[in-house]
Protein backbone atom coordinates (compact mmCIF):
# COMPACT_ATOMS: atom_id res chain seq x y z
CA UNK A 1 -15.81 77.40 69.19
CA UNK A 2 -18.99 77.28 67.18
CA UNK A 3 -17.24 77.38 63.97
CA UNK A 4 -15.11 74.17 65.03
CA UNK A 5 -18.27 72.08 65.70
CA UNK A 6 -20.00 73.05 62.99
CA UNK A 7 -17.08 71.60 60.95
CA UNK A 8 -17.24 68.35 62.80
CA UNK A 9 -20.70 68.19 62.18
CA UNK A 10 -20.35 68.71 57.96
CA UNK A 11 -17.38 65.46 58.09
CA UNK A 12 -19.62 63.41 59.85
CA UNK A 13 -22.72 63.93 57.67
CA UNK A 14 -20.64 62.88 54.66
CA UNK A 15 -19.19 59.96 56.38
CA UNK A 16 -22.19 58.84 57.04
CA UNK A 17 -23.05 59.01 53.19
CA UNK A 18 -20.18 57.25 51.79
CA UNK A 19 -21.65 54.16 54.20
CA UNK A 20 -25.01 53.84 52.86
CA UNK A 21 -24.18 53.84 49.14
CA UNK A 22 -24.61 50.25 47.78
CA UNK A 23 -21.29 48.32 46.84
CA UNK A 24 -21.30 46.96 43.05
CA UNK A 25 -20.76 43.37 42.76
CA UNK A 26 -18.01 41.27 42.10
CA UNK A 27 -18.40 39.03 38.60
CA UNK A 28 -15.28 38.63 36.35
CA UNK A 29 -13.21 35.69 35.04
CA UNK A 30 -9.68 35.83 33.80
CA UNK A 31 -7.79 33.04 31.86
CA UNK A 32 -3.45 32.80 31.79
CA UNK A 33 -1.52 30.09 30.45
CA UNK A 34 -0.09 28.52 33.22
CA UNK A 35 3.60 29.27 31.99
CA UNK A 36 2.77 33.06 31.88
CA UNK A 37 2.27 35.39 29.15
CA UNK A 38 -1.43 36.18 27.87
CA UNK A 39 -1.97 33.81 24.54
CA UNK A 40 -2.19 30.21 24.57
CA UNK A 41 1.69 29.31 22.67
CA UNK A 42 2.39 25.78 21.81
CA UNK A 43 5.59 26.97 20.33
CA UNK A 44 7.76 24.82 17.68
CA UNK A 45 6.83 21.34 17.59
CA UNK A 46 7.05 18.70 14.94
CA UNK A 47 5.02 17.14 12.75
CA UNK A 48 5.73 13.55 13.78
CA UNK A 49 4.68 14.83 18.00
CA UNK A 50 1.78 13.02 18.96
CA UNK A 51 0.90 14.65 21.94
CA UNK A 52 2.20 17.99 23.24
CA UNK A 53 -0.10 19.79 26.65
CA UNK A 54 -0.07 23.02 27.83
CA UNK A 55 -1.73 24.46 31.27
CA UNK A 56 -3.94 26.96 31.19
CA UNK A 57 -5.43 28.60 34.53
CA UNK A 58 -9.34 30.15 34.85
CA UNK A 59 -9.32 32.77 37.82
CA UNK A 60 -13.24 33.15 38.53
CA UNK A 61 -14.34 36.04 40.87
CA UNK A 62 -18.37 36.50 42.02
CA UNK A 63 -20.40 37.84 44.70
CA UNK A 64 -23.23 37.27 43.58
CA UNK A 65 -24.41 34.38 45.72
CA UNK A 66 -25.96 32.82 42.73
CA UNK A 67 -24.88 29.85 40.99
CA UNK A 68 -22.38 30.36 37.55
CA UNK A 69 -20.89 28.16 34.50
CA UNK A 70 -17.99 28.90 32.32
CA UNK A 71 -18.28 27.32 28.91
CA UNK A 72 -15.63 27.34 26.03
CA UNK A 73 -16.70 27.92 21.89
CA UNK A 74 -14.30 27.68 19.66
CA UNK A 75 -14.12 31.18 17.62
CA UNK A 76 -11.45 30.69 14.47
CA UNK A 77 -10.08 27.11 14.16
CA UNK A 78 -6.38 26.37 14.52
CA UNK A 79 -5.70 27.54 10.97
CA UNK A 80 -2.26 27.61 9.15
CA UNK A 81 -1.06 29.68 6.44
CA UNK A 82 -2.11 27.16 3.36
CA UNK A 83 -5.91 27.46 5.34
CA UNK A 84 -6.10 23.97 6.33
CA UNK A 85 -7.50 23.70 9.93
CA UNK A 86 -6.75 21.10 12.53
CA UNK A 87 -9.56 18.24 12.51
CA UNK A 88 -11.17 17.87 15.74
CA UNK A 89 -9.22 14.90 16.83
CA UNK A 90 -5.81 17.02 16.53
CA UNK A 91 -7.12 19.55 19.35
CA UNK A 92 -8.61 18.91 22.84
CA UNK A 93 -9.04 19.72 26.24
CA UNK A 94 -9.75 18.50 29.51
CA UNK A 95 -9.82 20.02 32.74
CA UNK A 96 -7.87 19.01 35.60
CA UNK A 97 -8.97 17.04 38.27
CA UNK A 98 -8.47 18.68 42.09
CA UNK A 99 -7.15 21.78 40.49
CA UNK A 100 -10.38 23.17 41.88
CA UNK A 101 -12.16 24.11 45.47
CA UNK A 102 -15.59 24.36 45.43
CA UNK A 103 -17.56 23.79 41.93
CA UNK A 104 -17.71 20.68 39.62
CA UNK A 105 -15.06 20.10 36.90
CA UNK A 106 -16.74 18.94 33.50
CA UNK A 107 -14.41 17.61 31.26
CA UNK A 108 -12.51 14.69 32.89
CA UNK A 109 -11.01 13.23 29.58
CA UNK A 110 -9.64 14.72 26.45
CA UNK A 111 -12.64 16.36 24.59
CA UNK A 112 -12.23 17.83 21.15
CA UNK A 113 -12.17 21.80 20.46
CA UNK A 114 -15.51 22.68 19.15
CA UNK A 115 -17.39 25.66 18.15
CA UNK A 116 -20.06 24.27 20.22
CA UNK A 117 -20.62 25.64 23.77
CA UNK A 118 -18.81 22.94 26.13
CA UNK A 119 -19.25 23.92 29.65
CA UNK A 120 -16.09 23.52 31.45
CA UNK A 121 -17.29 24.59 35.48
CA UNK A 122 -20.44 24.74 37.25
CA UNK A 123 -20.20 26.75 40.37
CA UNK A 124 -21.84 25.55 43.89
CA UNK A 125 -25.17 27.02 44.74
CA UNK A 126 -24.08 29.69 46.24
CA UNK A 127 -21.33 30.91 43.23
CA UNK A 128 -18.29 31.51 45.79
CA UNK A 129 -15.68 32.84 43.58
CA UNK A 130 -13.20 29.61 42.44
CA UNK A 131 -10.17 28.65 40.24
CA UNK A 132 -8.79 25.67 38.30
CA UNK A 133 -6.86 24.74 35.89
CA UNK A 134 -7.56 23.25 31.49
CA UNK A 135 -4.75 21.38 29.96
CA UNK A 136 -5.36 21.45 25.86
CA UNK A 137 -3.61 18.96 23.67
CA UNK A 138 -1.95 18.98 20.35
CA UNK A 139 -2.34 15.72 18.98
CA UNK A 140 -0.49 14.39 15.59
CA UNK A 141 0.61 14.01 12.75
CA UNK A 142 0.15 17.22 12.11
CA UNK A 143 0.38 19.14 9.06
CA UNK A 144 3.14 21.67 8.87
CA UNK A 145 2.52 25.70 9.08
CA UNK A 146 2.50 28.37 11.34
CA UNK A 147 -1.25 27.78 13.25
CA UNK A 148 -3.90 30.73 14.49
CA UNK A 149 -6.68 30.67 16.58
CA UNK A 150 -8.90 31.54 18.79
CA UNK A 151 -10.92 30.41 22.17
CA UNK A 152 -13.68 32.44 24.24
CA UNK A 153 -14.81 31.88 27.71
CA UNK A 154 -18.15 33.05 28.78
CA UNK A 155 -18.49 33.15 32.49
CA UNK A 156 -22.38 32.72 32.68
CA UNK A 157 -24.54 33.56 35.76
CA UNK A 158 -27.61 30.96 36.44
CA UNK A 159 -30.55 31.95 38.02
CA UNK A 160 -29.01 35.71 38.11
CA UNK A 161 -29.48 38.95 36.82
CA UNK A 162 -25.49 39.83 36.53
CA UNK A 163 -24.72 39.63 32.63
CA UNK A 164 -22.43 37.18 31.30
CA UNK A 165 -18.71 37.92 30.95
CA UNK A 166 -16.39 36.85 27.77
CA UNK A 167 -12.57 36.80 27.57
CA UNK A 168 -11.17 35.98 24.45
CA UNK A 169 -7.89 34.18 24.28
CA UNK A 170 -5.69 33.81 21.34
CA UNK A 171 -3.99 30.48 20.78
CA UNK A 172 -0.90 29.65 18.30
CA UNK A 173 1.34 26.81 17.14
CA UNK A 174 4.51 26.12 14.62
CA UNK A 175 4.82 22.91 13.52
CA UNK A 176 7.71 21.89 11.53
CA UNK A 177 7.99 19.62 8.52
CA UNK A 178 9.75 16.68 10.31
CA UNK A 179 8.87 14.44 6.62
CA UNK A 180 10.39 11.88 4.74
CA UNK A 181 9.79 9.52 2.05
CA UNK A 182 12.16 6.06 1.99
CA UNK A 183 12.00 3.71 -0.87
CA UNK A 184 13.99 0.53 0.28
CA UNK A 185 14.11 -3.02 -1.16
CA UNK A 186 12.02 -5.09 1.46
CA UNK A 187 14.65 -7.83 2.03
CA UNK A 188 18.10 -7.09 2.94
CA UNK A 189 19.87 -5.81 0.16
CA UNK A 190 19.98 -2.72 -1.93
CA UNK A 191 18.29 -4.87 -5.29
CA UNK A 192 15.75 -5.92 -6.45
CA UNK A 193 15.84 -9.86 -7.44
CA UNK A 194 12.63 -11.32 -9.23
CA UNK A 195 13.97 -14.76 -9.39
CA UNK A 196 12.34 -18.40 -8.56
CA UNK A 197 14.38 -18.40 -5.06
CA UNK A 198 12.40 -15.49 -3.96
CA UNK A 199 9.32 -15.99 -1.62
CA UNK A 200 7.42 -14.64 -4.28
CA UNK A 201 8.12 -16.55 -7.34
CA UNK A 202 10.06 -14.27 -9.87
CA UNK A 203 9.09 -11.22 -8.01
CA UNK A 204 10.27 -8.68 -5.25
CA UNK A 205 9.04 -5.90 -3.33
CA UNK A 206 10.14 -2.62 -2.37
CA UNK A 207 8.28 -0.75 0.73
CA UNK A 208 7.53 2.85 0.66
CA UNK A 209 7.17 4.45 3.48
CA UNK A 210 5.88 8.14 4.11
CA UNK A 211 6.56 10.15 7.68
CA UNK A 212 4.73 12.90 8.52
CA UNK A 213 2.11 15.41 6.77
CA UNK A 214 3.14 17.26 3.67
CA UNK A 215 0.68 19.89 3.58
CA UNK A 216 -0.78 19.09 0.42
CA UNK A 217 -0.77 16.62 -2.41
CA UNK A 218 1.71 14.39 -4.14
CA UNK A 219 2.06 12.22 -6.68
CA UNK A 220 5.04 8.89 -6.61
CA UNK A 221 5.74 8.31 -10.37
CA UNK A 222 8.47 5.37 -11.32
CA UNK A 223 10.54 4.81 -14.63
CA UNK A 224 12.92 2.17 -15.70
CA UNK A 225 16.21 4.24 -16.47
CA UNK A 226 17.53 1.64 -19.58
CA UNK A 227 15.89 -1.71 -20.86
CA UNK A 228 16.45 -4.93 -19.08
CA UNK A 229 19.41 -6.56 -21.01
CA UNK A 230 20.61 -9.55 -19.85
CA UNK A 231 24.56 -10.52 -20.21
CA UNK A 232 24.07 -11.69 -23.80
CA UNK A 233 22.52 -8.91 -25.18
CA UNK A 234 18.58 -9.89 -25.16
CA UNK A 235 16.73 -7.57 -23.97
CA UNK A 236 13.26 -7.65 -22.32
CA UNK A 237 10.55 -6.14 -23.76
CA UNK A 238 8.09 -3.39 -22.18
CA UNK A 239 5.41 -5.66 -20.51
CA UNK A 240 7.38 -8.07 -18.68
CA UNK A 241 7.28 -6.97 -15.44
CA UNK A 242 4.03 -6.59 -14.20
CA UNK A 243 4.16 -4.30 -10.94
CA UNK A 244 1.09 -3.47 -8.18
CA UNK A 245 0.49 -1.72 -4.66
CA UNK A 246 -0.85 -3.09 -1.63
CA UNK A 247 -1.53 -1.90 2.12
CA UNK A 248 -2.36 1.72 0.76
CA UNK A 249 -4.90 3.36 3.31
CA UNK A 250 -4.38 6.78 2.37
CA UNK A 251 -3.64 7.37 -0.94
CA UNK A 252 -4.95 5.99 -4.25
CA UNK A 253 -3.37 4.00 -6.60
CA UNK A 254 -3.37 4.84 -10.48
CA UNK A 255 -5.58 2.91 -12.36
CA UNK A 256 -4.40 1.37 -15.84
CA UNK A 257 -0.96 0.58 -16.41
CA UNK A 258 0.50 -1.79 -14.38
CA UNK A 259 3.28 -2.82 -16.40
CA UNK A 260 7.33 -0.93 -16.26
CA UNK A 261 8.27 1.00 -18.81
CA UNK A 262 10.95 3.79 -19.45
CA UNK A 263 8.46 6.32 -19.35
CA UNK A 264 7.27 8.20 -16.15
CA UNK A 265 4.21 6.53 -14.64
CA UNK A 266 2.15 7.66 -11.78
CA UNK A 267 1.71 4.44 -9.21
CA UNK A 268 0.91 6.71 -6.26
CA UNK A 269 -1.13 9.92 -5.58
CA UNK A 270 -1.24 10.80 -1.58
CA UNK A 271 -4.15 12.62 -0.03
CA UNK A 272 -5.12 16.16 -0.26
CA UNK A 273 -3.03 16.69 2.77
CA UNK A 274 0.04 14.23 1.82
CA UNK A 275 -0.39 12.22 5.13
CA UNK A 276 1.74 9.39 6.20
CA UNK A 277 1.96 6.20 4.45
CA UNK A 278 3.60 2.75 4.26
CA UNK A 279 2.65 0.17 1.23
CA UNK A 280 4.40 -2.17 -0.64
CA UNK A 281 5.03 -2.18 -4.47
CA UNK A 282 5.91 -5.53 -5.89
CA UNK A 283 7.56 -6.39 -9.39
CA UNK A 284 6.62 -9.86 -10.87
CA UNK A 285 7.83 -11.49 -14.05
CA UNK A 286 5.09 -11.86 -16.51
CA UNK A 287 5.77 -15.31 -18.20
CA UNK A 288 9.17 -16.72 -18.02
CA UNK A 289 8.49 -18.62 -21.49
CA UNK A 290 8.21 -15.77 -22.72
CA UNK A 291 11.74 -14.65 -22.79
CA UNK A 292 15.09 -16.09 -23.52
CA UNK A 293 16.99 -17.58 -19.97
CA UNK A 294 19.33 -15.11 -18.62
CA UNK A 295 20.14 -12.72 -15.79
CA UNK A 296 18.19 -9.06 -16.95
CA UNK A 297 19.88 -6.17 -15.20
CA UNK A 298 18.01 -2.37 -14.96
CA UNK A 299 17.41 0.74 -12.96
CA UNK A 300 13.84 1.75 -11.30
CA UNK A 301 14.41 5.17 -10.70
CA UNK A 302 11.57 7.06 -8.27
CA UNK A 303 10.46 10.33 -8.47
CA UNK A 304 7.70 12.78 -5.96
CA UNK A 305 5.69 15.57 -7.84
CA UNK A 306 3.90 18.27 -6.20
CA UNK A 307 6.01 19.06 -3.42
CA UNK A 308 8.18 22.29 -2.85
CA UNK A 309 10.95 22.33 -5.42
CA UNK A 310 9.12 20.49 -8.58
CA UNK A 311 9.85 17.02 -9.51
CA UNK A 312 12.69 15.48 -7.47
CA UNK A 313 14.27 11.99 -7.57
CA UNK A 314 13.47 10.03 -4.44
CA UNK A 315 15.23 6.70 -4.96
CA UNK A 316 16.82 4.60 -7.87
CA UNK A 317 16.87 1.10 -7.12
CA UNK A 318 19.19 -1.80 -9.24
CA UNK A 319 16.75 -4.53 -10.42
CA UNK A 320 17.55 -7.55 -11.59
CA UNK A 321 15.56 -10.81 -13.39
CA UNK A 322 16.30 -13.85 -13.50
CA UNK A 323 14.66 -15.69 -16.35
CA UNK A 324 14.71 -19.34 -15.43
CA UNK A 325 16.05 -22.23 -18.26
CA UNK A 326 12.73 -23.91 -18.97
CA UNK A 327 13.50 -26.69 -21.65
CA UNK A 328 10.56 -29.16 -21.22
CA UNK A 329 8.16 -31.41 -23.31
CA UNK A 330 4.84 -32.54 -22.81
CA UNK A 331 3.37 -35.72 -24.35
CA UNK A 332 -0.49 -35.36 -24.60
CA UNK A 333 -2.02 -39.00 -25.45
CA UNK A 334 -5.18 -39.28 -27.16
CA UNK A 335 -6.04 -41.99 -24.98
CA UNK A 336 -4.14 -43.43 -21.99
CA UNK A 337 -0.77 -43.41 -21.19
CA UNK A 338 -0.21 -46.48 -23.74
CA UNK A 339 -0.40 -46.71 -27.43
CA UNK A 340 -2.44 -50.00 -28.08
CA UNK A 341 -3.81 -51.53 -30.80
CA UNK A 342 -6.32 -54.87 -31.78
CA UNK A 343 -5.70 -56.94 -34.26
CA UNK A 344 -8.13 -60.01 -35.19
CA UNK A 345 -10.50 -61.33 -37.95
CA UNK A 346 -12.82 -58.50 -37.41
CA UNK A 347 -10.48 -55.89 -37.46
CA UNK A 348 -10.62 -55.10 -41.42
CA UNK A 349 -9.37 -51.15 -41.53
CA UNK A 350 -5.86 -49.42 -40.46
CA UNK A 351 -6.24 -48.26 -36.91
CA UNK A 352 -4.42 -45.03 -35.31
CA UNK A 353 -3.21 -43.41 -32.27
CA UNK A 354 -1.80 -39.96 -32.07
CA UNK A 355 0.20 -37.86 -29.72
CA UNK A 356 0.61 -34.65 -29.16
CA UNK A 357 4.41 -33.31 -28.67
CA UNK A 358 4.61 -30.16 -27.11
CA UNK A 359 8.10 -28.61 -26.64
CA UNK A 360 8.48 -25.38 -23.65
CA UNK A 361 11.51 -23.51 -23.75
CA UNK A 362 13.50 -20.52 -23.61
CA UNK A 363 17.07 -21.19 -24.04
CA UNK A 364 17.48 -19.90 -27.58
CA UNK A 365 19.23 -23.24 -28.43
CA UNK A 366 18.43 -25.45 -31.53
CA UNK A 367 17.18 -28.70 -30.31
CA UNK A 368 15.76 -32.48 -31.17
CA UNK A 369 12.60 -34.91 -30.20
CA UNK A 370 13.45 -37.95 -30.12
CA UNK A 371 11.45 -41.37 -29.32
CA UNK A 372 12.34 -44.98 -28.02
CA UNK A 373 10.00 -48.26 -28.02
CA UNK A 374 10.75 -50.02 -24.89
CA UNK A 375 10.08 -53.41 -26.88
CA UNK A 376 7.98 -54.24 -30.03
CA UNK A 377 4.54 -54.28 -30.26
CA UNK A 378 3.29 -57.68 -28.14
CA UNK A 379 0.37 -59.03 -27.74
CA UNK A 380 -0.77 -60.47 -23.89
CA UNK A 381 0.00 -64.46 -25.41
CA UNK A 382 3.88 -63.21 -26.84
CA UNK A 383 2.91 -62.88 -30.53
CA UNK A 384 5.14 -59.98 -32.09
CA UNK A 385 3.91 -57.44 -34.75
CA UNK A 386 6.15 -57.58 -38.15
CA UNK A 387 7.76 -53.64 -38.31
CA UNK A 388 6.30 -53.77 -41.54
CA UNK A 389 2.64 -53.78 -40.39
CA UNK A 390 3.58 -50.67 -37.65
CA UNK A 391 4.22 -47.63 -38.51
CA UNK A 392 4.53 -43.97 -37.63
CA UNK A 393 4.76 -40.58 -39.30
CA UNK A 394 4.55 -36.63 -38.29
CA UNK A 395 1.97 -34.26 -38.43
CA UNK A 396 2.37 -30.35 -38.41
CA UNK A 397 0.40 -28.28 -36.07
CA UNK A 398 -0.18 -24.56 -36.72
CA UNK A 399 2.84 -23.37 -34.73
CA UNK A 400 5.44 -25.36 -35.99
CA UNK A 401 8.14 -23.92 -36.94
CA UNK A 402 10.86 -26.76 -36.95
CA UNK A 403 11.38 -29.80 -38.98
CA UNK A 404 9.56 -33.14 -39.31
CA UNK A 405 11.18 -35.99 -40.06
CA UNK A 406 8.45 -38.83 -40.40
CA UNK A 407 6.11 -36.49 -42.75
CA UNK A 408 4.99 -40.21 -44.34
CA UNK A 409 4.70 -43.20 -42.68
CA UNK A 410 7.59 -45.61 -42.34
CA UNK A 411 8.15 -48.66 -40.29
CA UNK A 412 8.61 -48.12 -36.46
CA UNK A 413 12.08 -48.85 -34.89
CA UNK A 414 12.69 -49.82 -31.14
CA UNK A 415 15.94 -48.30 -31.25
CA UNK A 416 16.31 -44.31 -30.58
CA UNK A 417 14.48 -42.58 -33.72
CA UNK A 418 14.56 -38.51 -34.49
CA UNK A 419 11.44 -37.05 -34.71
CA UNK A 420 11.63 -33.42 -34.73
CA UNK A 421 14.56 -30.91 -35.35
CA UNK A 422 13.92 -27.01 -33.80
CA UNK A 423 14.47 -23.84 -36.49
CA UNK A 424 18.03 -22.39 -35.85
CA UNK A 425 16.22 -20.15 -32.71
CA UNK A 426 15.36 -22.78 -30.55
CA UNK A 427 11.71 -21.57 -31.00
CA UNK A 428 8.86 -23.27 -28.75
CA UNK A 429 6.64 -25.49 -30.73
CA UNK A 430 4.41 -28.89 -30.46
CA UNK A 431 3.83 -31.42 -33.41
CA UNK A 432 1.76 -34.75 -34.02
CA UNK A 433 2.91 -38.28 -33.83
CA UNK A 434 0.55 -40.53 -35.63
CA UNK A 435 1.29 -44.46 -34.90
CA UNK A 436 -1.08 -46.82 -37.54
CA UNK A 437 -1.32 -50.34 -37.60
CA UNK A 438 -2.48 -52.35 -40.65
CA UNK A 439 -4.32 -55.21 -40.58
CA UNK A 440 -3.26 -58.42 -41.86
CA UNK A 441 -4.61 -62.32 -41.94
CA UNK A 442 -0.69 -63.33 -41.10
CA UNK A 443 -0.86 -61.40 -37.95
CA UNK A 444 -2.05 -63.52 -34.82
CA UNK A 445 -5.89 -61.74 -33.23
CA UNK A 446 -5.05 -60.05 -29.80
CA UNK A 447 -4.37 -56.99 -27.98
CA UNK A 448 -1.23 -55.50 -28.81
CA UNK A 449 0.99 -52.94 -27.08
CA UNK A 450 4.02 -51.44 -26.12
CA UNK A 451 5.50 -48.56 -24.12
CA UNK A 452 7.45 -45.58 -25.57
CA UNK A 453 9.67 -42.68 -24.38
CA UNK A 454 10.11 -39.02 -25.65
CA UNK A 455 13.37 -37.14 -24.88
CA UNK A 456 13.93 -33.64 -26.23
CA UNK A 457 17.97 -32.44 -26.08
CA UNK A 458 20.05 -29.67 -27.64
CA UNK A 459 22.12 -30.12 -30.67
């Protein structure tokens, strides 16, 4: 009987021991992506997405009966394989609002990813243990790759002697190169017209436009694939289309040339990440009296360098010109619009008036000046100058390359009188027309004038 209460009396002593030992206490935090698993997974996305969330839920346990915080730092940056890591713009978080029950929630609105400590929670006074839930954000265009990183929460007592916790949570992506590049005539049609009926006078445009990031740099380079010939067999020369960019944000535009040849030029180089682009290049005609009239047809053929695979052909795009008929003169007075001359007893020496004939074309035609007096020379009371007394001969001017026919003076005639004759070519050119009157005692004094007209026409 002793032995048995002796017993009793050994169990309860050690009972009583396992009572009085001190507890340890309670501080740990765990994170899980809402979704399950253990790492953060955005999975396959695209380039182009502009905003893709996932849920991620912070289980907070403490006994402490002090206050806490959890804060976020950013270890390793969402990297991909080329190492180029996602700007801070491209990754955020925010916590959500009611997801917790007794602390204060931090981050109400998207806040960028940092490797600065962002504290997420702050715990009530009295640090009762708590859960709620972050939502982080991919947001695009983003460049494409297979993405690493990493995120680490720090559950941190305040006011307590407990030491801080860390969890470290990896995070991932794949983003997929959803990327294009379109080169399209800007108006309806699959040409290019620089003609006068164009809203930009003998030019066009063609937009390119760039979707999504490439991942690194690239270069647009252009090249006519044949002259410009028109139907009769002239052919423009490199230099008469003048081309330029505009509404480039991005990118930079080659400096230099700005002219299209048949040789590869560079009119585009993207940024060091190739991001998205839209901008215009535009095709004028340099000088339309330049070049003989026709319809000019040609290739622009595109080309992207830098990108996976070498050079590759983007686009090639039909171009035409249309070089409009110009066939045009210009009479350039000395004085005003009238020839007029005074005669009188004071007027002793032969008096002049020139005119300046200036002949614009293009149509690779031969062609004639010719003039027409409207009446004789008259004075203001009636009195007529004698032909004899008026005269009128040609002058050369540098440039002239066609035929006078007045090189000395002879008498002027009201009736329709040749001029000038072109060379064979049809060539431009601009001559002088010198009108002199003598003076004479049988001609009556007074001012004396008359009106004349200058027609230019193909022979």
């Amino acid at each position: 009987m002793k032995k048995y209460v002796i017993l009793i009396f050994v169990a309860a002593w050690f009972s009583c021991l396992s009572w009085t030992e001190p507890a340890e206490a309670a501080f740990s935090i765990s994170v899980r992506p809402f979704e399950g698993g253990y790492d953060l997974r955005f999975g396959n996305i695209s380039a182009q997405d502009m905003g893709v969330d996932k849920e991620l839920v912070v289980n907070v346990t403490s006994d402490t009966g002090t206050r806490y915080q959890v804060i976020q730092t950013l270890l390793d940056p969402l990297t991909n394989n080329e190492g180029y890591s996602l700007h801070q713009s491209n990754f955020l978080v925010n916590t959500l609002a009611g997801s917790n029950t007794y602390g204060t929630l931090r981050l109400s609105q998207g806040f960028p990813v940092s490797g600065s400590r962002t504290i997420l929670y702050t715990s009530g006074p009295t640090g009762l243990s708590d859960s709620f839930r972050l939502v982080y954000g991919l947001r695009g265009p983003l460049a494409p790759g297979s993405y690493r990183g990493r995120i680490a929460f720090v559950l941190e007592p305040v006011g307590s002697s407990a030491n801080p916790v860390t969890v470290i949570l990896n995070v991932s992506a794949e983003v997929s190169a959803a990327t294009s590049i379109e080169i399209k005539p800007v108006r309806a049609t699959s040409v290019l017209r620089l003609s006068k009926s164009n809203a930009t006078p003998y030019g066009d445009s063609c937009a390119v436009t760039i979707q999504g990031i490439m991942g690194r740099q690239f270069r647009i380079m252009q090249a006519l694939s044949r002259p410009f010939e028109s139907q009769h067999g002239e052919v423009l020369p490199d230099g008469a289309i003048n081309f330029s960019l505009q509404s480039v944000a991005r990118g930079t535009v080659a400096g230099g040339e700005d002219t299209l040849t048949q040789r590869q030029q560079v009119v585009y180089t993207s940024s060091a990440q190739g991001e998205p682009e839209k901008f215009l290049i535009t095709y004028t005609l340099a000088s339309a009296e330049k070049y003989t009239a026709g319809l000019y047809r040609s290739r622009v053929n595109y080309f992207v360098d830098g990108l996976a695979g070498g050079q590759t052909m983007l686009a090639a795009l039909d171009c035409e010109v249309e070089v409009p008929r110009i066939f045009d003169l210009v009479a350039k007075p000395q004085e005003s619009g009238i020839i007029e001359f005074r005669t009188g007893p004071n007027v002793t020496s032969t008096q002049a008036d020139t005119v300046i004939i200036e002949i614009r074309t293009n149509n690779a035609k031969p062609y004639q000046v010719s003039q027409k007096f409207s009446s004789e020379l008259v004075s203001r009371d009636g009195s007529v100058m004698p032909q004899e007394f008026f005269t009128v001969r040609t002058e050369k001017i540098d440039t002239a390359k066609g035929t006078l026919k007045f090189p000395l003076p002879e008498p002027v005639k009201t009736s329709d009188t040749v001029l000038f004759v072109s060379d064979a070519a049809g060539s431009p050119d601009a001559f002088k027309v010198i009108y002199e009157l003598r003076p004479s005692v049988n001609v009556p004094a007074g001012d004396y004038s008359a009106s004349v007209m200058y027609t230019i026409s193909e022979i």
